[in-house]
Protein backbone atom coordinates (compact mmCIF):
# COMPACT_ATOMS: atom_id res chain seq x y z
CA UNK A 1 84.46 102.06 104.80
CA UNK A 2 85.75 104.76 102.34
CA UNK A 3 86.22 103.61 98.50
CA UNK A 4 89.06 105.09 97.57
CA UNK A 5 88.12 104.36 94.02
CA UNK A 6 85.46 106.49 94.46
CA UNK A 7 87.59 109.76 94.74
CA UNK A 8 89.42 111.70 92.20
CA UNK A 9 92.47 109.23 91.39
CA UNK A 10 94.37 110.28 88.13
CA UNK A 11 93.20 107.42 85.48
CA UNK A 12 96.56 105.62 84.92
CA UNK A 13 97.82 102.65 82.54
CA UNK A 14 97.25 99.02 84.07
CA UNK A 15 100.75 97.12 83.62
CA UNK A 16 99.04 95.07 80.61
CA UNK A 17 98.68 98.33 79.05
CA UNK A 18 94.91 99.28 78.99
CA UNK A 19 93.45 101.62 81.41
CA UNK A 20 92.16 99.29 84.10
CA UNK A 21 91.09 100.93 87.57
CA UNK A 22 90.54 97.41 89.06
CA UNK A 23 93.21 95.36 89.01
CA UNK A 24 95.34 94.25 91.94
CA UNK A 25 98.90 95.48 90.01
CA UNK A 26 97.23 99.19 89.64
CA UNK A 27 95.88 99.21 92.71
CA UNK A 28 99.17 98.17 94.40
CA UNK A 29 100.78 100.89 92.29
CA UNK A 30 98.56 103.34 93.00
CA UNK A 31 99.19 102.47 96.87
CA UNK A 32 95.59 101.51 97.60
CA UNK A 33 96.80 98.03 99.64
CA UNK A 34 93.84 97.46 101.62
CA UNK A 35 91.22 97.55 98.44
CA UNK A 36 94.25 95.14 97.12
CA UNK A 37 94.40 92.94 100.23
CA UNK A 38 90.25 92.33 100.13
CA UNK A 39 90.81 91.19 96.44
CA UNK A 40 93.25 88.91 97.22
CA UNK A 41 91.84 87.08 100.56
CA UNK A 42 90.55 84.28 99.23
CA UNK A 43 92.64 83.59 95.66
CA UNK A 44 91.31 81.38 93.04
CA UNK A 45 93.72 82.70 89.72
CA UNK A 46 97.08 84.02 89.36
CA UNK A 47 98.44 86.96 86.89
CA UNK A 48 100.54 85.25 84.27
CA UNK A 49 102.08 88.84 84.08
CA UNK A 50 102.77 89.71 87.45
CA UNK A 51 101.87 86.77 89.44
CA UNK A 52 99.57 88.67 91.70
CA UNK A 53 97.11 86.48 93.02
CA UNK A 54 93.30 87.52 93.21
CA UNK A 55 89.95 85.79 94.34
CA UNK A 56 88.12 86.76 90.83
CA UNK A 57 89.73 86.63 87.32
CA UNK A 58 88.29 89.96 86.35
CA UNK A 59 91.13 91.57 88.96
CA UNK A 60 94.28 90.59 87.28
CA UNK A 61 95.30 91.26 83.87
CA UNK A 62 95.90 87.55 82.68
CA UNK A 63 94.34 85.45 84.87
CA UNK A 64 95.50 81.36 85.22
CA UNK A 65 93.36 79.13 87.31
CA UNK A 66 95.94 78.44 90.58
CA UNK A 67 96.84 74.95 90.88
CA UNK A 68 95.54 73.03 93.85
């Protein structure tokens, strides 16, 4: 599979302002949905922000444990 985040992307701001290459909202924005979709597959937290849903905290800006 080809890692898109591998290539030569532009380095962009994340929506919570820092420069984050990981998480689901600049991924989305930077049309990468598939590397988003394999984040999000199994989600355990939700963006407080956005409300994007991911399977590890570390992929959303403000992570919030999702209630069960």
């Amino acid at each position: 599979m080809n890692n898109h985040l591998d290539e030569e992307i532009p380095e962009t701001e994340c929506s919570c302002g820092e420069m984050h290459r990981g998480h689901i909202c600049w991924l989305t924005h930077m049309g990468l949905l598939s590397e988003s979709y394999h984040l999000s597959s199994d989600p355990t937290v939700s963006c407080t922000k956005c409300g994007a849903k991911a399977n590890l905290p570390h992929n959303v800006c403000f992570p919030a444990p999702l209630e069960k």
